[in-house]
C-alpha atoms as a PDB file:
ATOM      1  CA  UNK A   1      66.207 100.259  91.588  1.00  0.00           C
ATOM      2  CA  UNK A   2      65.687  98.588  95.029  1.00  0.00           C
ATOM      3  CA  UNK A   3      63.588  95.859  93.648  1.00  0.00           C
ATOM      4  CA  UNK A   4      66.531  95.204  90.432  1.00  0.00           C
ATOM      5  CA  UNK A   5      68.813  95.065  93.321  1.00  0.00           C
ATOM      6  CA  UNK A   6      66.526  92.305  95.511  1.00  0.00           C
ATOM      7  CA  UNK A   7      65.812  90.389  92.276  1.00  0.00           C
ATOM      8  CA  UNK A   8      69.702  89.878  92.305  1.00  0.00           C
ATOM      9  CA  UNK A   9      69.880  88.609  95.870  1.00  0.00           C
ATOM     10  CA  UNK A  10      71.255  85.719  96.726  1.00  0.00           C
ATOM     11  CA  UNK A  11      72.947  83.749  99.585  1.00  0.00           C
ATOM     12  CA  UNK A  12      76.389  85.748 100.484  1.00  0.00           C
ATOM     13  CA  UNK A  13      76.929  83.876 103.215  1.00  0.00           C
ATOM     14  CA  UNK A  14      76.719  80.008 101.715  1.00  0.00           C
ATOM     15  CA  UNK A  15      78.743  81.295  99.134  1.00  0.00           C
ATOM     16  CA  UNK A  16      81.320  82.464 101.194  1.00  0.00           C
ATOM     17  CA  UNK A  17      84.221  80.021  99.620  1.00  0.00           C
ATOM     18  CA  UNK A  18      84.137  82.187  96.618  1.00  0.00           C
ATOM     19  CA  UNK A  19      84.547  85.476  98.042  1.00  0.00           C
ATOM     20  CA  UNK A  20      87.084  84.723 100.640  1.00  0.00           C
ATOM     21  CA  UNK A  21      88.985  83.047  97.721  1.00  0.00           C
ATOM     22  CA  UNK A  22      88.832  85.939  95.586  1.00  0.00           C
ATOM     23  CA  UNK A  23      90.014  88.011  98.000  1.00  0.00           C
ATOM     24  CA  UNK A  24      92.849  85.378  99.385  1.00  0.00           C
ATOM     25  CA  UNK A  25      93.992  85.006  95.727  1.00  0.00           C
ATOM     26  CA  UNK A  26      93.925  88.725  94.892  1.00  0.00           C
ATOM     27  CA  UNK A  27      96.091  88.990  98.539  1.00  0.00           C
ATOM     28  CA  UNK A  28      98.494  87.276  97.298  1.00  0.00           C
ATOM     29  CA  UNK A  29      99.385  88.263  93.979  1.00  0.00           C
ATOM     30  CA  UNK A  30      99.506  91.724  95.677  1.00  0.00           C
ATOM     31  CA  UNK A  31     101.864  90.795  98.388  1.00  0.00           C
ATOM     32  CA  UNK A  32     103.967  88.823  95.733  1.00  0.00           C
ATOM     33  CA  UNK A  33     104.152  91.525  94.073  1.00  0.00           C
ATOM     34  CA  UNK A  34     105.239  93.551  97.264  1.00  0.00           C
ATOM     35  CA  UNK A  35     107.833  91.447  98.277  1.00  0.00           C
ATOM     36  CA  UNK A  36     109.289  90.896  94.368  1.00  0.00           C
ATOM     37  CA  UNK A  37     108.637  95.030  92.886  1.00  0.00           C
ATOM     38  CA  UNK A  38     108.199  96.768  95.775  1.00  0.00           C
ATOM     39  CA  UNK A  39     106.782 100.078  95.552  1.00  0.00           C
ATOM     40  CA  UNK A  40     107.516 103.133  92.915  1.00  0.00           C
ATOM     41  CA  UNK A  41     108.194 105.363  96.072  1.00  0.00           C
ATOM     42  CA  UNK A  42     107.780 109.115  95.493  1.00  0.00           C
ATOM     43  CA  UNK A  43     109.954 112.342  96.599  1.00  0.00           C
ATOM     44  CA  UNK A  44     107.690 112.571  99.780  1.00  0.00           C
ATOM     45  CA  UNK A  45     109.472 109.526 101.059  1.00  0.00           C
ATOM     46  CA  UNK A  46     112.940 109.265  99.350  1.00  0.00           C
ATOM     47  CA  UNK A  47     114.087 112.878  99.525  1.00  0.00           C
ATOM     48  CA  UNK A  48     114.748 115.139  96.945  1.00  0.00           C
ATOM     49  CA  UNK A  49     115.426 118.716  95.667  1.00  0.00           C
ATOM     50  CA  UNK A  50     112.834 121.339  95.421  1.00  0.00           C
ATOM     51  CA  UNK A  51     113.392 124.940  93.201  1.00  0.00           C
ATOM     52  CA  UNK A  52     110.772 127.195  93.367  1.00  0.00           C
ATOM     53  CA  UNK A  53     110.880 129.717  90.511  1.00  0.00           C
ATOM     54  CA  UNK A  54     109.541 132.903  89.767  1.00  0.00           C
ATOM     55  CA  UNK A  55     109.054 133.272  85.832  1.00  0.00           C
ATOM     56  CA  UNK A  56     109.027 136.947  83.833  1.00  0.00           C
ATOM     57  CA  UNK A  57     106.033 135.696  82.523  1.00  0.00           C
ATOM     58  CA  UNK A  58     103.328 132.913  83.349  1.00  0.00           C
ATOM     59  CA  UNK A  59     103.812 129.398  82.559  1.00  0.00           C
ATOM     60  CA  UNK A  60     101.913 125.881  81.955  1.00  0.00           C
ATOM     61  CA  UNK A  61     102.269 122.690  83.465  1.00  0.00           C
ATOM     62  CA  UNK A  62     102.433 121.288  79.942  1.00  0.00           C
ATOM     63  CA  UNK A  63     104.890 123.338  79.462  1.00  0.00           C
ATOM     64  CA  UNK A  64     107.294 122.645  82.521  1.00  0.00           C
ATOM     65  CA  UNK A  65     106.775 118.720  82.262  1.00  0.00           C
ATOM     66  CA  UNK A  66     107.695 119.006  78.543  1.00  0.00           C
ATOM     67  CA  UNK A  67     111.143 120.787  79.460  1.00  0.00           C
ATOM     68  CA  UNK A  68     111.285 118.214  82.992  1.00  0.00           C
ATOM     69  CA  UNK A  69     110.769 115.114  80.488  1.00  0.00           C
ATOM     70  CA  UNK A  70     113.461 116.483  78.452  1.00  0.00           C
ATOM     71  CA  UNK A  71     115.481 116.128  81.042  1.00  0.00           C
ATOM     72  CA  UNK A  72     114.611 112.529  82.227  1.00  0.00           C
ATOM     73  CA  UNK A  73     112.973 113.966  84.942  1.00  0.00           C
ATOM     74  CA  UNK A  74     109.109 113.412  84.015  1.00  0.00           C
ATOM     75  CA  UNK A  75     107.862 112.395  87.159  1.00  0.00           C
ATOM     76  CA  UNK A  76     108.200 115.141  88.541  1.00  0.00           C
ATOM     77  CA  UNK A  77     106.055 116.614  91.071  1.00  0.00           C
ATOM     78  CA  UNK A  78     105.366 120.394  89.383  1.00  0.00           C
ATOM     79  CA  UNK A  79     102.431 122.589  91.377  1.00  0.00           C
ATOM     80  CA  UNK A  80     102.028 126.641  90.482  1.00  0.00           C
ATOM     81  CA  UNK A  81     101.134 128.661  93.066  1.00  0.00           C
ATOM     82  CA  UNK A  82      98.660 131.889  92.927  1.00  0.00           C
ATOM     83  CA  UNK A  83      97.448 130.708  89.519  1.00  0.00           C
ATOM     84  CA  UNK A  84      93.798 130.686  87.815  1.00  0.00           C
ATOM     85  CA  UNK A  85      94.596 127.127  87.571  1.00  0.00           C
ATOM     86  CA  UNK A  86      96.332 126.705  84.184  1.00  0.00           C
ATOM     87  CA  UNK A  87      99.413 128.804  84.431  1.00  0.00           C
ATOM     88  CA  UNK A  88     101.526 130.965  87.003  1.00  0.00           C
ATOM     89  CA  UNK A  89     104.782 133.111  87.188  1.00  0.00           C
ATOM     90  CA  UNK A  90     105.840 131.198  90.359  1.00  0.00           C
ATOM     91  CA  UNK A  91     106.171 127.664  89.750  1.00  0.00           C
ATOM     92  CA  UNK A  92     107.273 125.036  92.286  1.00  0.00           C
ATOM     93  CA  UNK A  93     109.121 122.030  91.635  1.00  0.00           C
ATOM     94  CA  UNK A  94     109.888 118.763  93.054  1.00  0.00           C
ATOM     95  CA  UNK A  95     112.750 116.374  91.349  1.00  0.00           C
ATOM     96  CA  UNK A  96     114.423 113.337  92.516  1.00  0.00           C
ATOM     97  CA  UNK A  97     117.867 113.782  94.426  1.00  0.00           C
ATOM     98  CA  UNK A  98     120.205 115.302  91.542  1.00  0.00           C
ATOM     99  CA  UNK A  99     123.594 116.633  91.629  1.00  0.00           C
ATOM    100  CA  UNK A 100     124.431 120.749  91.307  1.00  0.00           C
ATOM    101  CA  UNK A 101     125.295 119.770  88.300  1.00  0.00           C
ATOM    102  CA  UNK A 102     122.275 118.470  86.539  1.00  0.00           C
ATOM    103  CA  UNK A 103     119.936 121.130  88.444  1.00  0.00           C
ATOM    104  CA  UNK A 104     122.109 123.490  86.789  1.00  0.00           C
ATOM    105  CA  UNK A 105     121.274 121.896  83.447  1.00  0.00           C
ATOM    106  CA  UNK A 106     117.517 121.763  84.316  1.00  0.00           C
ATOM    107  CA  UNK A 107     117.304 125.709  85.436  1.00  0.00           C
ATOM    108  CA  UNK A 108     119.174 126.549  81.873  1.00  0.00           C
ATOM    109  CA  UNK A 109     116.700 124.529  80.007  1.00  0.00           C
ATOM    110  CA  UNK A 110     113.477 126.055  81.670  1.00  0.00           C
ATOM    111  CA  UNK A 111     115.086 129.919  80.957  1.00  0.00           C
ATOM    112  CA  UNK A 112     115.936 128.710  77.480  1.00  0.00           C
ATOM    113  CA  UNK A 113     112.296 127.993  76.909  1.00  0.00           C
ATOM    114  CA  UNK A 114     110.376 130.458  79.782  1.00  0.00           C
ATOM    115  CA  UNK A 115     113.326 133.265  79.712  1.00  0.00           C
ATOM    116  CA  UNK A 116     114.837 135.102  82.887  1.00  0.00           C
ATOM    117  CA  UNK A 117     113.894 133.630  86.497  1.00  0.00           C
ATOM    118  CA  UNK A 118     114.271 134.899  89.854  1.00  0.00           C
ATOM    119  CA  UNK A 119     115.122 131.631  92.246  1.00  0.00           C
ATOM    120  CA  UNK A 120     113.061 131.811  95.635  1.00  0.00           C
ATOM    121  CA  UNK A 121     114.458 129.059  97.002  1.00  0.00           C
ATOM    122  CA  UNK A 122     116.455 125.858  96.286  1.00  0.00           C
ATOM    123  CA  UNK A 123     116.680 122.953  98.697  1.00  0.00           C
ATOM    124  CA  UNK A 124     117.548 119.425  99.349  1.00  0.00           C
ATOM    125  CA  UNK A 125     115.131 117.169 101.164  1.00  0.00           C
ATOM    126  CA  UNK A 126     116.780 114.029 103.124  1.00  0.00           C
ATOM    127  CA  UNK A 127     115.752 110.795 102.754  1.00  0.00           C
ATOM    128  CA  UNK A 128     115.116 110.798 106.606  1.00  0.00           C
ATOM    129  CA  UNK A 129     111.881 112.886 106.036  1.00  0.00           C
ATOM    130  CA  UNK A 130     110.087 110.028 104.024  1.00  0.00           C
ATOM    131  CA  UNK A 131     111.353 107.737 106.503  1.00  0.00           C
ATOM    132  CA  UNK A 132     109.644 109.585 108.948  1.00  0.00           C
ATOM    133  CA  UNK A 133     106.838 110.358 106.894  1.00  0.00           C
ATOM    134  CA  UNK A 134     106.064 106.562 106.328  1.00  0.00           C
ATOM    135  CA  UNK A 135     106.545 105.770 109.942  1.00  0.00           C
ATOM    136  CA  UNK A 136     103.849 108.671 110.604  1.00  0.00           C
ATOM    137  CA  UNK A 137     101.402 107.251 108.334  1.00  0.00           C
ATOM    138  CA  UNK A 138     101.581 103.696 109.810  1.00  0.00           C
ATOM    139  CA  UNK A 139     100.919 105.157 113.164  1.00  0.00           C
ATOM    140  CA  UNK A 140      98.234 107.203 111.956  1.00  0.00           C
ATOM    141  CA  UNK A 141      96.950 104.076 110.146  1.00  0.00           C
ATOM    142  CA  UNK A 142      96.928 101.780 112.889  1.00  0.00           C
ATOM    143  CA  UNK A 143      95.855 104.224 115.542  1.00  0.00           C
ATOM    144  CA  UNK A 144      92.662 104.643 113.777  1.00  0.00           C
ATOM    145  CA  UNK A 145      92.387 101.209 114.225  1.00  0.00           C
ATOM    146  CA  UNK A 146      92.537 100.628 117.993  1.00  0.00           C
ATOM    147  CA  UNK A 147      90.253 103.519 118.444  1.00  0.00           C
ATOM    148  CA  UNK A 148      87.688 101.789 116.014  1.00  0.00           C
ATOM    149  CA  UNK A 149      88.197  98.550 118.224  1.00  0.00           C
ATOM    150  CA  UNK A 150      87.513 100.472 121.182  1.00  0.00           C
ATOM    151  CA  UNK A 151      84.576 102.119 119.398  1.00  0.00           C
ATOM    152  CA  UNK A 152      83.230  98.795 118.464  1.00  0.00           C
ATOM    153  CA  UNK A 153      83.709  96.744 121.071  1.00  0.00           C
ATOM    154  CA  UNK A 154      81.708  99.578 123.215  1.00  0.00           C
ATOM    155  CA  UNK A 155      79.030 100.224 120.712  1.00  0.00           C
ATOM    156  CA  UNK A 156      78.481  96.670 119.321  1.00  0.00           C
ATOM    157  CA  UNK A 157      80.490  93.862 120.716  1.00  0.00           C
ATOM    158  CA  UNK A 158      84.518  92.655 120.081  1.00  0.00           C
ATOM    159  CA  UNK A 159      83.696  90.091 117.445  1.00  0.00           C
ATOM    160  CA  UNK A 160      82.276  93.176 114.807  1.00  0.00           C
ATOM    161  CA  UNK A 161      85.580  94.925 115.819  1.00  0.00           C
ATOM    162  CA  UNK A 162      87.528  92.557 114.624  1.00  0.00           C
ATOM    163  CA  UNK A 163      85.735  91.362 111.526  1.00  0.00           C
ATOM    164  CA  UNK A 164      85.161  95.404 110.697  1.00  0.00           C
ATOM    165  CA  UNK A 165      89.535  95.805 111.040  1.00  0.00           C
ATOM    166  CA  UNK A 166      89.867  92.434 109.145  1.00  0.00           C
ATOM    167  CA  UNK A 167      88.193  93.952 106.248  1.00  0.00           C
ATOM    168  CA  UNK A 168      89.909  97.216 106.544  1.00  0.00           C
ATOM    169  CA  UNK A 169      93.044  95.731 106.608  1.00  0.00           C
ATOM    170  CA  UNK A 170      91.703  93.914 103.051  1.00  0.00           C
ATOM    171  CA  UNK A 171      90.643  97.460 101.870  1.00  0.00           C
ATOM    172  CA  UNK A 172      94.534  98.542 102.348  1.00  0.00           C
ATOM    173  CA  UNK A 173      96.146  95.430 101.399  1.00  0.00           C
ATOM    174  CA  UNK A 174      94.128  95.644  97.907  1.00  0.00           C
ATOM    175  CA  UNK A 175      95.141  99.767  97.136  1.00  0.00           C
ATOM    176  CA  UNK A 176      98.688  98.967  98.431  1.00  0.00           C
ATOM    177  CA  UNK A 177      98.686  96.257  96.059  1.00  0.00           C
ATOM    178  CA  UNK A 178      97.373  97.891  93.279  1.00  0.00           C
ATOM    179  CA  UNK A 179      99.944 100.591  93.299  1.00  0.00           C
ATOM    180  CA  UNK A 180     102.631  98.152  93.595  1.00  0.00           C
ATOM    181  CA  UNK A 181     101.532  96.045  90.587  1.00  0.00           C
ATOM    182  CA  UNK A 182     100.925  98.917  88.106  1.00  0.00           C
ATOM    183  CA  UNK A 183     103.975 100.725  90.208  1.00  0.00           C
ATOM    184  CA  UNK A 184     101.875 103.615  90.166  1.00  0.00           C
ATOM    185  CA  UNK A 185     104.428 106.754  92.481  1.00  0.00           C
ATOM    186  CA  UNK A 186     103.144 106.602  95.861  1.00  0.00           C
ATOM    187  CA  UNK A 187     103.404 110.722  97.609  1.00  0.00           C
ATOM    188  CA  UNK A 188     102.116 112.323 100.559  1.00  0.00           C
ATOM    189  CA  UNK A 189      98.690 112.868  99.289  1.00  0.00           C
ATOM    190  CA  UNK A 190      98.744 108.587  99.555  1.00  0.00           C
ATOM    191  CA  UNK A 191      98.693 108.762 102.971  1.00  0.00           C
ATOM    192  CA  UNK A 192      95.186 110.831 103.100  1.00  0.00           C
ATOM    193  CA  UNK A 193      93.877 108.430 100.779  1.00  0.00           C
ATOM    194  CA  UNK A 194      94.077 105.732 102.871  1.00  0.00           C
ATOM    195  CA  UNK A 195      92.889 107.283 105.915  1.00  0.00           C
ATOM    196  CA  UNK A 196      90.234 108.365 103.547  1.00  0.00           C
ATOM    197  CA  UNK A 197      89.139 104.705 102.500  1.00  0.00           C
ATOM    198  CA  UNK A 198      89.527 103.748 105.916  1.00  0.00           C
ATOM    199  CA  UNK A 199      86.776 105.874 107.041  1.00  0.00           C
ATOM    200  CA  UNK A 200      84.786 105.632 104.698  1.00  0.00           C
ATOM    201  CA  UNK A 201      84.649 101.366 104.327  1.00  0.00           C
ATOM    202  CA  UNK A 202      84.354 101.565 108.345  1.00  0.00           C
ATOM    203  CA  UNK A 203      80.963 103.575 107.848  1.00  0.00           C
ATOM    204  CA  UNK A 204      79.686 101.538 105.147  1.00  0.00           C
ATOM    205  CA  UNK A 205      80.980  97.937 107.460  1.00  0.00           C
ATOM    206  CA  UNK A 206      78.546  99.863 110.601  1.00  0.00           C
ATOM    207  CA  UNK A 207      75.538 100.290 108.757  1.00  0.00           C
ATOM    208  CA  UNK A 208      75.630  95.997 107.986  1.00  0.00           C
ATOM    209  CA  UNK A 209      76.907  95.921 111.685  1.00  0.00           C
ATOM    210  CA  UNK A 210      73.961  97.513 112.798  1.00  0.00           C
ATOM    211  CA  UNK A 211      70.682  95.781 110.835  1.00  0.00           C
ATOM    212  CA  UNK A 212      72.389  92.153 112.203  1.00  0.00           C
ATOM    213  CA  UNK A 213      72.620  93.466 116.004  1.00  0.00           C
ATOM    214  CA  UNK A 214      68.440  94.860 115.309  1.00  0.00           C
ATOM    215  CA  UNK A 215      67.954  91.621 113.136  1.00  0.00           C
ATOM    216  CA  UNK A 216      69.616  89.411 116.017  1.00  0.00           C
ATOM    217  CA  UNK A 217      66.591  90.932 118.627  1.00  0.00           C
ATOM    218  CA  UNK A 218      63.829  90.082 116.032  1.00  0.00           C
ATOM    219  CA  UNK A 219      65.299  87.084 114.908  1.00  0.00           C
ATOM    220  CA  UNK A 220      62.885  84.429 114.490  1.00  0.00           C
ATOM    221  CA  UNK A 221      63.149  80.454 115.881  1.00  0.00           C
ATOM    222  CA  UNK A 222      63.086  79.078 112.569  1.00  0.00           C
ATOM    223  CA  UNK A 223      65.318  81.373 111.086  1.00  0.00           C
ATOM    224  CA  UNK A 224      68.994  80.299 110.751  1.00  0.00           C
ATOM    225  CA  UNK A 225      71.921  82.641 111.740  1.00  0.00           C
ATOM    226  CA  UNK A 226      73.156  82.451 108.403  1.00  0.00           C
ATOM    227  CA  UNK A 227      70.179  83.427 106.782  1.00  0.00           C
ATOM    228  CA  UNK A 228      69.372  86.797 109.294  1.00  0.00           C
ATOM    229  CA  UNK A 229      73.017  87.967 108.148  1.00  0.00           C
ATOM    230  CA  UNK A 230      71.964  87.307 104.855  1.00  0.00           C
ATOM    231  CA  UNK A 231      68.396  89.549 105.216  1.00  0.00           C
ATOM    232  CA  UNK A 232      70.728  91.757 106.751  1.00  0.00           C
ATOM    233  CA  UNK A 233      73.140  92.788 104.131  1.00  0.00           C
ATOM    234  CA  UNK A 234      70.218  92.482 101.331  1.00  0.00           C
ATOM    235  CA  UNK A 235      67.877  95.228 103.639  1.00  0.00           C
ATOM    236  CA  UNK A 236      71.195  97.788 103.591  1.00  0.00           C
ATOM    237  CA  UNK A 237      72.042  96.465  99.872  1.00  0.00           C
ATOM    238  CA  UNK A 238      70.368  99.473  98.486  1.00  0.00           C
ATOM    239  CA  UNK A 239      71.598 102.122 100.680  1.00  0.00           C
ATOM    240  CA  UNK A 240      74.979 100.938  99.825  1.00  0.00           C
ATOM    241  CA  UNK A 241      74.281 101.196  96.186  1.00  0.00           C
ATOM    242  CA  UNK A 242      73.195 104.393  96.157  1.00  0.00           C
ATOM    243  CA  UNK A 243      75.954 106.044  98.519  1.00  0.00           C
ATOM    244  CA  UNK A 244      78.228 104.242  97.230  1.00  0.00           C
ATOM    245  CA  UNK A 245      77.575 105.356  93.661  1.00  0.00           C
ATOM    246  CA  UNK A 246      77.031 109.143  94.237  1.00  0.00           C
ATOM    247  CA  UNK A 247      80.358 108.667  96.308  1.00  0.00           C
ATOM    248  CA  UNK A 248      82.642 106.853  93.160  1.00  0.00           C
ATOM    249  CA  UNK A 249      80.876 109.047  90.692  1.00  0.00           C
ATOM    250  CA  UNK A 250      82.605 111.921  92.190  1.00  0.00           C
ATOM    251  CA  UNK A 251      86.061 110.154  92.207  1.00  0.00           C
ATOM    252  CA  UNK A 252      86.412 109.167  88.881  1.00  0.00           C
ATOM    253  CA  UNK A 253      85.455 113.156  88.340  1.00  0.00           C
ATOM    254  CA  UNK A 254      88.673 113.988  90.389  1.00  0.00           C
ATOM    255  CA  UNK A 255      90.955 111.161  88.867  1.00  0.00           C
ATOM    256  CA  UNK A 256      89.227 111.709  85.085  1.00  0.00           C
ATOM    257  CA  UNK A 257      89.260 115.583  84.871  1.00  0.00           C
ATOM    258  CA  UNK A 258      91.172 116.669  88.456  1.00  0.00           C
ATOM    259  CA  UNK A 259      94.626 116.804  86.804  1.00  0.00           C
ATOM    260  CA  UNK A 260      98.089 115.052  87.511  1.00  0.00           C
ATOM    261  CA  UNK A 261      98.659 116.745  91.022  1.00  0.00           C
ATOM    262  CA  UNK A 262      96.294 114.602  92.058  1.00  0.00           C
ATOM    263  CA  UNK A 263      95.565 111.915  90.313  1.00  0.00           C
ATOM    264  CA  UNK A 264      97.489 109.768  92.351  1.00  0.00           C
ATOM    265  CA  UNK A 265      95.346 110.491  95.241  1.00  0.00           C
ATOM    266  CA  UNK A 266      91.925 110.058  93.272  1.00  0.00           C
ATOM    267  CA  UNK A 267      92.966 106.277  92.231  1.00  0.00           C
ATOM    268  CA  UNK A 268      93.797 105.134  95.414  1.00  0.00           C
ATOM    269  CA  UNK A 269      90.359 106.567  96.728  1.00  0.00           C
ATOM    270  CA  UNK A 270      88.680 104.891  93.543  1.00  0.00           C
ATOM    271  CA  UNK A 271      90.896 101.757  94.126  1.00  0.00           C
ATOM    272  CA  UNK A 272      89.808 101.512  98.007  1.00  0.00           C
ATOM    273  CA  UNK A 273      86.120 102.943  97.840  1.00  0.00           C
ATOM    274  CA  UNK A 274      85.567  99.892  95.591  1.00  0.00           C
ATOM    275  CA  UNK A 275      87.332  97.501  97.721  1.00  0.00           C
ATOM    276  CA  UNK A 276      85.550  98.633 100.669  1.00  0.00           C
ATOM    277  CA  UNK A 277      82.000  98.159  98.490  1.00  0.00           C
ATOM    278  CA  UNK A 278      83.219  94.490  98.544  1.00  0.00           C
ATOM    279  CA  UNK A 279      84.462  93.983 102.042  1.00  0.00           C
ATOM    280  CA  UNK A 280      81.276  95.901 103.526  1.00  0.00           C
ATOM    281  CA  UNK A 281      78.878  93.807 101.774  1.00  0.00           C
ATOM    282  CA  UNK A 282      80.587  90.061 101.166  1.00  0.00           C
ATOM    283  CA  UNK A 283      83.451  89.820 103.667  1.00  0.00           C
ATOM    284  CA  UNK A 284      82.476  91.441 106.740  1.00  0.00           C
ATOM    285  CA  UNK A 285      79.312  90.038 108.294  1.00  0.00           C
ATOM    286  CA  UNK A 286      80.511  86.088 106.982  1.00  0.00           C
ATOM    287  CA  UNK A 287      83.992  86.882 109.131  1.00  0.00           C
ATOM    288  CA  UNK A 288      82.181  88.105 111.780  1.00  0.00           C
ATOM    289  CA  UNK A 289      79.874  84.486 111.627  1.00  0.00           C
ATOM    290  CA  UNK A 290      82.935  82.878 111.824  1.00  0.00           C
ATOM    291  CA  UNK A 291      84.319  84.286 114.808  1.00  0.00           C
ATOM    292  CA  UNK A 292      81.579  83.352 116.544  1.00  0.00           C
ATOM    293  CA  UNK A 293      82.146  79.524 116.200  1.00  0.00           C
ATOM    294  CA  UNK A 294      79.317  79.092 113.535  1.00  0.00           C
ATOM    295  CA  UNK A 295      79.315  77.469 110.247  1.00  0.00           C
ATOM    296  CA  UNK A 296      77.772  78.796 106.965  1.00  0.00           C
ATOM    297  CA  UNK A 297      74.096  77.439 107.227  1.00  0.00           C
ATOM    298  CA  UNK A 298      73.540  77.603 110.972  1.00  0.00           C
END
């Protein structure tokens, strides 16, 4: 496999004008599509009503999103709690913000299709929560950051932290963008999914990092700067291939066969574990050539 993948090699950073305007056109039909659709924003961050139901017998999820659909109230966020996995007595759902009088209508429907329930508990969650929710995630997001800066800066130099958080910021931009275009529901779970992708395209962004900072020591007279970034990437090419395959073939077994709970969550990781693929090996180490002053071919 490692000599398929060098038979493939070629300059990454000469072609850099293709790549970068990939990325800068993909940037901005996402943020167009930001600014013009917005996002399809789940209960985690609008506020809604949650009924959690104890049934005389156990129930599916099929079931319950057949009676919530019924309703016009499919999207629904429906989890069961002490099952085997496929059905429980004690079901808890998560609706949009309704009135007493349409939960009223929902409760009827699921005991004219489950029979007699015992209600747990029935609440309404403010809009103020997924306010603070989202301005918790941003903090977590960008905290992350500045300690990776710091890290960086320490470990390397600042120039790598800023090309590594460029492309991180790319690996966001592109999931965010995603889910706004295809207006998939963005939840809680979002949240861990980017913090997830962030990690994880940081690691893969080190590992380039690290053979041009060993490459820079043995680096030759006659050998240009462009082309020891170049060796670089190609000598880690093949660990990222095979990481990063072992690492998507399990996500696409959560998003494929992990059910709707969290499906959500498995495409953003499959969205931004394939962005970071990209920025790790054909954005990172060019940006980081170009914040030090030098042109492609140097």
């Amino acid at each position: 496999m490692s000599d398929l993948i060098q038979k493939l090699r070629f300059s990454i950073v000469r072609n850099y004008k293709i790549f970068f305007g990939i990325t800068i056109t993909f940037l901005c039909i996402g943020f167009g599509s930001m600014i013009m659709r917005g996002f399809n924003l789940g209960i985690d961050f609008t506020g809604g009503t949650i009924m959690d139901l104890y049934f005389q017998r156990p129930v599916k999820v099929v079931e319950l999103r057949e009676v919530m659909s019924s309703q016009g109230l499919g999207n629904s966020i429906i989890q069961l709690a002490n099952s085997d996995g496929e059905s429980s007595p004690d079901v808890l759902i998560r609706t949009g913000i309704i009135t007493e009088a349409k939960r009223r209508e929902v409760v009827e429907a699921l005991k004219a299709k489950f029979g007699e329930y015992e209600i747990q508990r029935i609440e309404q969650v403010d809009a103020t929560v997924g306010g603070e929710l989202i301005e918790q995630a941003v903090t977590a997001i960008v905290l992350s950051w500045v300690l990776m800066i710091a890290y960086i800066s320490l470990r390397f130099e600042f120039r790598f932290a800023i090309a590594a958080i460029l492309a991180l910021i790319v690996d966001v931009s592109v999931t965010l963008s995603y889910f706004s275009l295809l207006q998939i529901e963005l939840d809680s779970s979002f949240v861990a999914a980017l913090l997830t992708v962030v990690g994880y395209s940081i690691n893969s962004t080190i590992v380039v990092f690290d053979r041009i900072r060993e490459n820079m020591k043995l680096r030759r007279r006659t050998e240009t700067l462009s082309d020891m970034i170049d060796n670089s990437i190609w000598q880690t090419m093949t660990r990222t291939f095979y990481t990063s395959l072992t690492s998507l073939f399990s996500v696409v077994a959560i998003f494929l066969w992990g059910g709707e709970t969290i499906r959500n969550f498995s495409f953003a990781m499959l969205v931004g574990f394939s962005s970071g693929i990209y920025t790790s090996s054909l954005l990172a180490a060019p940006m980081w050539l170009f914040l030090r002053g030098k042109k492609a071919g140097d």
